[in-house]
N, C-alpha and C. Protein backbone atom coordinates (compact mmCIF):
# COMPACT_ATOMS: atom_id res chain seq x y z
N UNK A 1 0.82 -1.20 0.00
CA UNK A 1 0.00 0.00 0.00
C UNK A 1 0.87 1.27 0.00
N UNK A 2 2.24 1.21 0.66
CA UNK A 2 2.72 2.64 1.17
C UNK A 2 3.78 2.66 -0.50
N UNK A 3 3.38 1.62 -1.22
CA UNK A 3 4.31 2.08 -2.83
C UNK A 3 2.67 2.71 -3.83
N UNK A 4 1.72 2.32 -3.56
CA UNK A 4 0.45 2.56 -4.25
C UNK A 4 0.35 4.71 -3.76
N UNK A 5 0.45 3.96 -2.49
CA UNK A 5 0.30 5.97 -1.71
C UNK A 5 1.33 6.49 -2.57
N UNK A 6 2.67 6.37 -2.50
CA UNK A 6 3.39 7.60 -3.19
C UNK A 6 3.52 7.75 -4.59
N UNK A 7 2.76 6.46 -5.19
CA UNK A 7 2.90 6.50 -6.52
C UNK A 7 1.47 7.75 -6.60
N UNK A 8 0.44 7.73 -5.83
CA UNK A 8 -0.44 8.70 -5.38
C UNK A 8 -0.65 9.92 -5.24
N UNK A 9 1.08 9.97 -4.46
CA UNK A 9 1.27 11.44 -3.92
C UNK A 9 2.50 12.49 -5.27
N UNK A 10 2.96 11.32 -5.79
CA UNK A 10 3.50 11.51 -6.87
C UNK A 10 3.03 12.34 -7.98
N UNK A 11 1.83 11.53 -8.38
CA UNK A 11 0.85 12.00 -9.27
C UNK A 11 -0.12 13.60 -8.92
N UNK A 12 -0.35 13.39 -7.27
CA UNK A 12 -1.09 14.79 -7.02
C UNK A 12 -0.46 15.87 -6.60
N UNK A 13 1.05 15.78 -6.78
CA UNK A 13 2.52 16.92 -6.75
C UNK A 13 2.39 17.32 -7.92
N UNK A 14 2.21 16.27 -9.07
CA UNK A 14 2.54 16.91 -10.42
C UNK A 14 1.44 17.61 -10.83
N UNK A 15 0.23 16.98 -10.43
CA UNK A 15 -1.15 18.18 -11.03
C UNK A 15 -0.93 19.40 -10.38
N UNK A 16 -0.46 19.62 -8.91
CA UNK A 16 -0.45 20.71 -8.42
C UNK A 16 0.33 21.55 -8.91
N UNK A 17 1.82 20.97 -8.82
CA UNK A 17 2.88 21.78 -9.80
C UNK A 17 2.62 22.22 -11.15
N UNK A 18 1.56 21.50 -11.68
CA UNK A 18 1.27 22.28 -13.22
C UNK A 18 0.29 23.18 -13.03
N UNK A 19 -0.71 22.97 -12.45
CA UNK A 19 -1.80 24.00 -12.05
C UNK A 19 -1.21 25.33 -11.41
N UNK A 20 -0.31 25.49 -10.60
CA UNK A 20 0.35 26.13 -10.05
C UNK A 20 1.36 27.04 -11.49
N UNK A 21 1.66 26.48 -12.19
CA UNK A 21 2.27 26.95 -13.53
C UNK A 21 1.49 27.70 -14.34
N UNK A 22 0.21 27.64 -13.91
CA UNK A 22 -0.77 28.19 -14.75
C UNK A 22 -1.41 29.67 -14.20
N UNK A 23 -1.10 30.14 -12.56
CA UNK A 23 -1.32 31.12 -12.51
C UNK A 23 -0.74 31.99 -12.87
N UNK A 24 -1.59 33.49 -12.98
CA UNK A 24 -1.15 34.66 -13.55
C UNK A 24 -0.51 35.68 -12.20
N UNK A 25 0.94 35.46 -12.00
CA UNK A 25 1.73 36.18 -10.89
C UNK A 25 1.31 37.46 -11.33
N UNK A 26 1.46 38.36 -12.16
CA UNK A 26 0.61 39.59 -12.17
C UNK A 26 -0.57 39.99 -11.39
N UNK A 27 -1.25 39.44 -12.05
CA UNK A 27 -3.00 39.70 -11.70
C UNK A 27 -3.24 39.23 -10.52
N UNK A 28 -2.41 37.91 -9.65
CA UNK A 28 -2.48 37.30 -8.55
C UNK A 28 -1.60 37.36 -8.01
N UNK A 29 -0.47 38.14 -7.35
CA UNK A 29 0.85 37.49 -6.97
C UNK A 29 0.54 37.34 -5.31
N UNK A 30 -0.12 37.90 -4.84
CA UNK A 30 -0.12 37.14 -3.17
C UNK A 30 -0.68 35.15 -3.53
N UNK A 31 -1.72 35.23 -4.46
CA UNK A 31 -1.91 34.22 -4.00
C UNK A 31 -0.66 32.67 -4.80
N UNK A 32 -0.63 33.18 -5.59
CA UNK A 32 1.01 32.98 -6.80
C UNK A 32 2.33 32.67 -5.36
N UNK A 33 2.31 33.88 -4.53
CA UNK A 33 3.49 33.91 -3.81
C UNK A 33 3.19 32.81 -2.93
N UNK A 34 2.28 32.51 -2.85
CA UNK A 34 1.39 31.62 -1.53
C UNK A 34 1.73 30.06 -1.80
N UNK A 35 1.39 29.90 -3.20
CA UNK A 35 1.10 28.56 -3.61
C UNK A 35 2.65 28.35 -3.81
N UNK A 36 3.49 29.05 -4.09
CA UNK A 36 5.08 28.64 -4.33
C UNK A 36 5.60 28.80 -2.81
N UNK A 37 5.18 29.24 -1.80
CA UNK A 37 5.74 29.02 -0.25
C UNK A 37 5.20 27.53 -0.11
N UNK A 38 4.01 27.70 0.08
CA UNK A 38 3.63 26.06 0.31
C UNK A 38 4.34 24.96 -0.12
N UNK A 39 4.64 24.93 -1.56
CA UNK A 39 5.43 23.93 -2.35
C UNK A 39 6.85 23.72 -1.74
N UNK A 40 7.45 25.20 -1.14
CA UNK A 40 8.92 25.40 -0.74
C UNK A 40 8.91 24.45 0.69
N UNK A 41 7.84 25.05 1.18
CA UNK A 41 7.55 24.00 2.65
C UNK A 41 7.69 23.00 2.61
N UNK A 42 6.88 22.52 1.69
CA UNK A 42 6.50 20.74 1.33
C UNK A 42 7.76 20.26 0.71
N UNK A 43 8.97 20.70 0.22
CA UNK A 43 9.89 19.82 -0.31
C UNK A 43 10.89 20.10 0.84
N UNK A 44 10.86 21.35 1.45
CA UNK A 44 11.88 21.34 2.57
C UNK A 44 11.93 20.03 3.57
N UNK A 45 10.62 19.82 4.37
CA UNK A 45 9.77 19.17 5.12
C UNK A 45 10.10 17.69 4.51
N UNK A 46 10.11 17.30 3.09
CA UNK A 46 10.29 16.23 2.59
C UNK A 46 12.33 15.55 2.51
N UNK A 47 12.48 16.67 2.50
CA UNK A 47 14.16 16.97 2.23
C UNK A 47 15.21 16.63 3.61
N UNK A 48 14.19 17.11 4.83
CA UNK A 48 14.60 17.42 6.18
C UNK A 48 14.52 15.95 6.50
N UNK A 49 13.20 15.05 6.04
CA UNK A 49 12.86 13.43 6.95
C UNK A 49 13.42 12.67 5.89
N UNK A 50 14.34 12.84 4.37
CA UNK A 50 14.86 12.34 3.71
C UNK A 50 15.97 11.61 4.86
N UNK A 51 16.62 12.66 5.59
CA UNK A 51 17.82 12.95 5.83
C UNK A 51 17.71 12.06 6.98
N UNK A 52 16.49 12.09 7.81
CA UNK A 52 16.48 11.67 9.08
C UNK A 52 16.41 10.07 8.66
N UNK A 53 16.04 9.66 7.49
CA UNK A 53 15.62 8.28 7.58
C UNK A 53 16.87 7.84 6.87
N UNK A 54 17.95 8.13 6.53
CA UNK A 54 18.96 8.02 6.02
C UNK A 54 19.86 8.14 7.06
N UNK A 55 19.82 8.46 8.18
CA UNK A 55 20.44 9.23 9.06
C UNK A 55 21.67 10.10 8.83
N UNK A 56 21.53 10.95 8.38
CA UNK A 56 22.11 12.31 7.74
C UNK A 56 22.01 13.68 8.66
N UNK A 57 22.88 14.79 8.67
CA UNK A 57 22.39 16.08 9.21
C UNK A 57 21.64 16.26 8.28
N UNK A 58 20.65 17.29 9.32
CA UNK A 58 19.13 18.13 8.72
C UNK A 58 19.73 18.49 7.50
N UNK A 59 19.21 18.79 6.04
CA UNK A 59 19.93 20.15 5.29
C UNK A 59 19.47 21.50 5.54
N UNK A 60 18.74 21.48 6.58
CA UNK A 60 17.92 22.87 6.26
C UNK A 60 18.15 23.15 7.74
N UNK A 61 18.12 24.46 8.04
CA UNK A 61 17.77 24.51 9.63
C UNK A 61 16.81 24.75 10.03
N UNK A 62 15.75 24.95 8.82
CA UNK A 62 14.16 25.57 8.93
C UNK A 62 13.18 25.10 8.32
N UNK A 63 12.37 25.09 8.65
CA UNK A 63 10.82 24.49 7.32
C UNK A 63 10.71 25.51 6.41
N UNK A 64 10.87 26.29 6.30
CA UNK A 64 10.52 27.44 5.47
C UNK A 64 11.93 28.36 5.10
N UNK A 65 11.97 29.63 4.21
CA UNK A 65 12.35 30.47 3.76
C UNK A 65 12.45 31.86 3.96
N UNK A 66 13.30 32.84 3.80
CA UNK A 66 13.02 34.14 3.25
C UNK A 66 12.70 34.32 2.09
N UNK A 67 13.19 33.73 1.03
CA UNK A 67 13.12 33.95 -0.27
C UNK A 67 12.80 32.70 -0.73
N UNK A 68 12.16 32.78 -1.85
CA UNK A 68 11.03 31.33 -2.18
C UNK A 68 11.93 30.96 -3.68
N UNK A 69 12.21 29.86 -3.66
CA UNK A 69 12.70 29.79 -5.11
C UNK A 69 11.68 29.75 -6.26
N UNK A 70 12.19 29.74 -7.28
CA UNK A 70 10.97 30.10 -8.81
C UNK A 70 10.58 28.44 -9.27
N UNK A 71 9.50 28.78 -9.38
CA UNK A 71 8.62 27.26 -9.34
C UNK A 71 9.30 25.97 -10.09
N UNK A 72 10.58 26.58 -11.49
CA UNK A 72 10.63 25.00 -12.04
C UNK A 72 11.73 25.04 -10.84
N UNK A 73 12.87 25.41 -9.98
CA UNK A 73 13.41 25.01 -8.92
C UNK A 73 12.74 24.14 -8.20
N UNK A 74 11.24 24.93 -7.45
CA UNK A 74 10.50 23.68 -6.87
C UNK A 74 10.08 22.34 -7.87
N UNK A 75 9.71 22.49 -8.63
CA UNK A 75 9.66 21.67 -9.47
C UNK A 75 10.24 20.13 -9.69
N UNK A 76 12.03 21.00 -10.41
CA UNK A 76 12.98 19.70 -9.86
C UNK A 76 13.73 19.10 -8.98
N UNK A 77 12.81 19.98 -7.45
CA UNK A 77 12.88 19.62 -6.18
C UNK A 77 12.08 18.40 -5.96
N UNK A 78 10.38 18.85 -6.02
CA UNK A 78 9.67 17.95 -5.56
C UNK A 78 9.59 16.62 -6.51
N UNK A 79 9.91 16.86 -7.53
CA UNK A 79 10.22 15.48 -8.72
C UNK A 79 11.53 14.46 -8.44
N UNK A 80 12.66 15.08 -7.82
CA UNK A 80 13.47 14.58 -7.28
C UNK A 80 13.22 13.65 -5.72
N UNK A 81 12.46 14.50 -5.35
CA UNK A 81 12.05 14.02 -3.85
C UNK A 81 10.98 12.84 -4.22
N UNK A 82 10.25 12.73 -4.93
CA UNK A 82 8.97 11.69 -5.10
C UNK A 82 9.49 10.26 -5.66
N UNK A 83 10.97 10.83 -6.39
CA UNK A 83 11.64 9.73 -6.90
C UNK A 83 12.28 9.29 -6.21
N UNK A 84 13.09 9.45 -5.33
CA UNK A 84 13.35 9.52 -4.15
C UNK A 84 12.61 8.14 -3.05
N UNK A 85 11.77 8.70 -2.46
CA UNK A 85 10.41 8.00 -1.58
C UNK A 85 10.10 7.26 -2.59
N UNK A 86 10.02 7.17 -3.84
CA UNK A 86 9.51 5.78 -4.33
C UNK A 86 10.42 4.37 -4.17
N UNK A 87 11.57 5.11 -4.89
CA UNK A 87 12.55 3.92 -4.70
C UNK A 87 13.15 3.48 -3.41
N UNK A 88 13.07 4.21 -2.40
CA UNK A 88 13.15 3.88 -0.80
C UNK A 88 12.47 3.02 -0.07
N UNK A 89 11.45 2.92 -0.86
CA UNK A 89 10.25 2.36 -0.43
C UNK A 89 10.09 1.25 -0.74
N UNK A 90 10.71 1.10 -1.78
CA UNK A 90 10.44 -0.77 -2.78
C UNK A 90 11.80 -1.04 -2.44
N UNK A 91 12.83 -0.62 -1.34
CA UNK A 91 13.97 -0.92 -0.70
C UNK A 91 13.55 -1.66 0.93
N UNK A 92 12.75 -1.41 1.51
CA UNK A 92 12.16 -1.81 2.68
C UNK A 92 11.43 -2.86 3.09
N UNK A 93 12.07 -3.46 4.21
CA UNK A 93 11.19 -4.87 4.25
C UNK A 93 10.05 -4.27 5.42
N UNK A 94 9.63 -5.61 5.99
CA UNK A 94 8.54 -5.05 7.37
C UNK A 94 8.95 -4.40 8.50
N UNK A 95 10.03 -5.35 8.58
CA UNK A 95 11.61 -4.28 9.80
C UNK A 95 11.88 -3.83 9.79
N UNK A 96 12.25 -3.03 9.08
CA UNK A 96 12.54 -1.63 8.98
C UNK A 96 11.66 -0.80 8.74
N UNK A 97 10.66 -1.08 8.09
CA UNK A 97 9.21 -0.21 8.27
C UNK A 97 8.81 0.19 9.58
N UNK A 98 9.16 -0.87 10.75
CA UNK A 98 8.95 -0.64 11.84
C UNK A 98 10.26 -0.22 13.00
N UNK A 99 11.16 0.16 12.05
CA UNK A 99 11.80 0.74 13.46
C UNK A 99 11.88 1.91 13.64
N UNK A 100 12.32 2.11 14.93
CA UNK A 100 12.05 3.63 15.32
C UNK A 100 13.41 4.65 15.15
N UNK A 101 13.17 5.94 14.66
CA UNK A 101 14.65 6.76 14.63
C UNK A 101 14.39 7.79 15.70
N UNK A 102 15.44 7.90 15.95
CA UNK A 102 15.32 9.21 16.78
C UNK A 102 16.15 10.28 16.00
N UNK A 103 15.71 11.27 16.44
CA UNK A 103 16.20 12.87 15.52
C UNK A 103 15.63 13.87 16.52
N UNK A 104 16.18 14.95 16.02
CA UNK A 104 16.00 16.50 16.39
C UNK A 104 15.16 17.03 15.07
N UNK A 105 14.12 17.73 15.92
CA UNK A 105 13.12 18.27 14.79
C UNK A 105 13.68 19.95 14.61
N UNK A 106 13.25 20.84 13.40
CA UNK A 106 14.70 22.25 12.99
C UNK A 106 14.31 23.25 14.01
N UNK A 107 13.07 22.66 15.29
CA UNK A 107 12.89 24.07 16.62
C UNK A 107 13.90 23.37 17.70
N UNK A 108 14.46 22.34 17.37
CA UNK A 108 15.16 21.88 18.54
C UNK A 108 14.90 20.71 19.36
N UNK A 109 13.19 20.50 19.22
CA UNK A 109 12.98 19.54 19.95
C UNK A 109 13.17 18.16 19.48
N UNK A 110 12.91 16.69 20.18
CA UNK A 110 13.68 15.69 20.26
C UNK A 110 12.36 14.95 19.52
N UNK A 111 12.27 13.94 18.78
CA UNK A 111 11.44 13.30 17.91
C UNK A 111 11.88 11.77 17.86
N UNK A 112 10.81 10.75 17.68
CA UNK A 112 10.92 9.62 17.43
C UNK A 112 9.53 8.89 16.89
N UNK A 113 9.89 8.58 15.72
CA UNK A 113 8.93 7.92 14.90
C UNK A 113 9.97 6.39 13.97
N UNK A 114 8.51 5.34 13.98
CA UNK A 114 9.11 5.03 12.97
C UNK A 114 9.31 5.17 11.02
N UNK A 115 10.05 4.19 10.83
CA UNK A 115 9.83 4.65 9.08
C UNK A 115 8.81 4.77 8.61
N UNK A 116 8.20 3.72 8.88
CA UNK A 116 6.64 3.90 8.39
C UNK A 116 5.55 5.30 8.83
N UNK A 117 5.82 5.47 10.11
CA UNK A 117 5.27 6.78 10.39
C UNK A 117 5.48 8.42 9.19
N UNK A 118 6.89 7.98 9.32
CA UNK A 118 7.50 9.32 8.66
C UNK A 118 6.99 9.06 7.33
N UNK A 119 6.82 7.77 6.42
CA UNK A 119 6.32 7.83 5.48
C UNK A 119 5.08 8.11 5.29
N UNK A 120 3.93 7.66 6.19
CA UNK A 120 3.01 8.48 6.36
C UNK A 120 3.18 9.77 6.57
N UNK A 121 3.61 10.55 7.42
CA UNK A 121 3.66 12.07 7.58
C UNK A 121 3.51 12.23 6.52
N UNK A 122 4.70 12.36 5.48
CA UNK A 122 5.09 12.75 3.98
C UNK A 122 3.57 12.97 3.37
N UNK A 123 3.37 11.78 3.24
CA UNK A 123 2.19 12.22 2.34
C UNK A 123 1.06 12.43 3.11
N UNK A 124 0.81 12.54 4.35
CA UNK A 124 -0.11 13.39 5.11
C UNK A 124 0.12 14.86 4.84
N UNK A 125 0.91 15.07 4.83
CA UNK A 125 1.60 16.89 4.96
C UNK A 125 1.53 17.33 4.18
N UNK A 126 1.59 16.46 2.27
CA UNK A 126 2.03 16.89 0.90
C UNK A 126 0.35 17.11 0.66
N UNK A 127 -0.72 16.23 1.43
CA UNK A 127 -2.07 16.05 0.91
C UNK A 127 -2.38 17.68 1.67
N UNK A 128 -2.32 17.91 2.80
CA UNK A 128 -2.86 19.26 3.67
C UNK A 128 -2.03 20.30 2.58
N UNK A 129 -0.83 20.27 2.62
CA UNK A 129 -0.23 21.75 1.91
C UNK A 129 -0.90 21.94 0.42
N UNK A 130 -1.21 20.30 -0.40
CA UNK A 130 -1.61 20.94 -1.82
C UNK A 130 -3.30 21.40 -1.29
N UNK A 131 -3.85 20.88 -0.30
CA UNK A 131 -5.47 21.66 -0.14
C UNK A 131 -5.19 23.16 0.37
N UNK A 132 -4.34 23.76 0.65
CA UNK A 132 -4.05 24.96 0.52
C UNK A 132 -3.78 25.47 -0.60
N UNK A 133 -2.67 24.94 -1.07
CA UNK A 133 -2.96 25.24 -2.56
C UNK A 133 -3.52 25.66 -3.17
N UNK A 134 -4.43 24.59 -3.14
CA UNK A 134 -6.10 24.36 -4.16
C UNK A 134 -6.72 25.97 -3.58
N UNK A 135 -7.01 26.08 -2.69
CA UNK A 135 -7.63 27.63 -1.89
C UNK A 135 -7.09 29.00 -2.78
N UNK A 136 -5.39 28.76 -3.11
CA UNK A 136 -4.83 29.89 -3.67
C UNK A 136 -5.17 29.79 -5.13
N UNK A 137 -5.20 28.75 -5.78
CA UNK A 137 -5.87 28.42 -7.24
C UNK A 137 -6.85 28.90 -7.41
N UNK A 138 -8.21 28.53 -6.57
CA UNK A 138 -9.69 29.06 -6.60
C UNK A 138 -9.18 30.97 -6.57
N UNK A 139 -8.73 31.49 -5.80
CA UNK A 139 -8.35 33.13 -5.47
C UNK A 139 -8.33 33.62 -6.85
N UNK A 140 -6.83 32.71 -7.48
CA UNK A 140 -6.58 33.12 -8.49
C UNK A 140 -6.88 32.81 -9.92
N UNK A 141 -7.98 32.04 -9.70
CA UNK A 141 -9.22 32.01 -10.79
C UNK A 141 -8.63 30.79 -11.57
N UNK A 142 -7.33 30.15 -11.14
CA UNK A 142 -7.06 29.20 -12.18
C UNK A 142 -7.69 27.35 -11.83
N UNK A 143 -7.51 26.83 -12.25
CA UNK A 143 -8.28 25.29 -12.67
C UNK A 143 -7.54 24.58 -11.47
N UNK A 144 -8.20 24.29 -10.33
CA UNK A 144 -8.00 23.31 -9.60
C UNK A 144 -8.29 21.87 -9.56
N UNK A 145 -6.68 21.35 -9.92
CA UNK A 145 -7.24 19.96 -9.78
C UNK A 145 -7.87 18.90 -9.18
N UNK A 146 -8.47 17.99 -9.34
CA UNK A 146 -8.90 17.14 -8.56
C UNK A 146 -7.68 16.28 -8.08
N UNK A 147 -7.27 16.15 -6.89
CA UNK A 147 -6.29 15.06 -6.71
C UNK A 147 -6.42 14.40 -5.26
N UNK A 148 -7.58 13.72 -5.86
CA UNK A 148 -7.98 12.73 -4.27
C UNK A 148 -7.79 11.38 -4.67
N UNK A 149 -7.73 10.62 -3.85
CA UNK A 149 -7.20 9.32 -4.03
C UNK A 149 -8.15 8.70 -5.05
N UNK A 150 -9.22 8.68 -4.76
CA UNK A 150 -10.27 7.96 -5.98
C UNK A 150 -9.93 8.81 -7.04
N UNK A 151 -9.84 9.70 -7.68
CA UNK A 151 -9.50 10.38 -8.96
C UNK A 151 -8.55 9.49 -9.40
N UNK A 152 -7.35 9.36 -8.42
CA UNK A 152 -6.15 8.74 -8.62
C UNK A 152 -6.74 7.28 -9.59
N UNK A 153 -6.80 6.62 -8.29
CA UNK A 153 -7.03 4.85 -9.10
C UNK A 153 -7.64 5.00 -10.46
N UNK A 154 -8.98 5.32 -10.38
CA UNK A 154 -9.92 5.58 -11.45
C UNK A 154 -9.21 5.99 -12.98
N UNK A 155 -8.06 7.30 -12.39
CA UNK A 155 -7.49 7.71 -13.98
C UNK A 155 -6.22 6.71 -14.36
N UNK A 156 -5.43 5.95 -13.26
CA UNK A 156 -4.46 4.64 -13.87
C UNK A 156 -5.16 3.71 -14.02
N UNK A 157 -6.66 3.30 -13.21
CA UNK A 157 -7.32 2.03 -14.20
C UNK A 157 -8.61 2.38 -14.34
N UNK A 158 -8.50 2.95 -15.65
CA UNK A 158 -9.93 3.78 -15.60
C UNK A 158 -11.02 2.37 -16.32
N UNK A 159 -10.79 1.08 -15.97
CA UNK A 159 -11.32 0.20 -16.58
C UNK A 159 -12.19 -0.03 -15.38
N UNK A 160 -11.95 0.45 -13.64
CA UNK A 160 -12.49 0.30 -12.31
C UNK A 160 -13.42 1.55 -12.66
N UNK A 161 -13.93 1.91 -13.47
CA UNK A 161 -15.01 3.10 -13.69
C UNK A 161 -15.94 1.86 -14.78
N UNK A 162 -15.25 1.24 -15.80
CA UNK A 162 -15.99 0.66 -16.43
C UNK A 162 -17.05 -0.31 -16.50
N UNK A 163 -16.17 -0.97 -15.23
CA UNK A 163 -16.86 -2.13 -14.24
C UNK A 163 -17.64 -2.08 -13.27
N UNK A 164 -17.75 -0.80 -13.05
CA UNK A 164 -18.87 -0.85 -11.65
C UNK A 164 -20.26 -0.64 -12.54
């Protein structure tokens, strides 16, 4: 299931990231500036528990930014990162799904989850930040995608639409 989820979360990064390509920073730029913080969050956040499950220093010392990079940056951030968590994932047996790491979270405090947890987070966190998203899309008048899990299955086997 947790290779089905990111093949999932995979797919509803990339609708967001293109929908997100489609607003007009002119006519919208708070909500433009909004939807490219979120994205910066979400790969930082993804970048930071890369590290922890690898056991690596943080790369970041923060969840967030002063300055937001320009969307194809996020781009071949979060495409890197999804490729990433996929192939990590079809690396893992049940034991290691279940053990626990300990780490420092970037306010200081002390954290312990296991792999499987953190792989959940991931795409708990990637699903909440793109429904923000979606909020700055509607603002800025552009086409919000659908990217809920049933959309998902339905459009890789759209033959489970045929059959019911």
């Amino acid at each position: 299931m947790l290779i089905e989820t990111f093949k999932y979360k995979q797919w509803a990064d990339r609708r967001t990231l293109d929908a997100v390509g489609t607003m007009d920073e002119n006519e919208h730029p708070s909500s433009t500036a909004f939807a490219r913080q979120q994205l910066n969050h979400m790969v930082r956040v993804e970048e930071l528990f890369k590290a922890r499950l690898l056991g690596e220093l943080a790369p970041h010392a923060s969840t967030n930014t002063e300055s937001v990079p320009d969307l194809d940056e996020l781009d071949r951030r979060m495409t890197a990162s999804n490729l990433w968590f996929a192939r990590y994932i079809g690396q893992l047996d049940s034991s290691q799904l279940n053990q626990s790491l300990n780490f420092q979270f970037v306010d200081g405090l002390q954290g312990t989850m296991t792999r499987r947890e953190i792989l959940f987070h991931i795409v708990n966190h990637g699903t909440y930040h793109r429904g923000a998203i979606g909020h700055a899309l509607d603002l800025a008048e552009a086409v919000r995608p659908a990217d809920t899990y049933t959309v998902f299955i339905h459009a890789v086997e759209p033959s489970r639409r045929e059959n019911a």
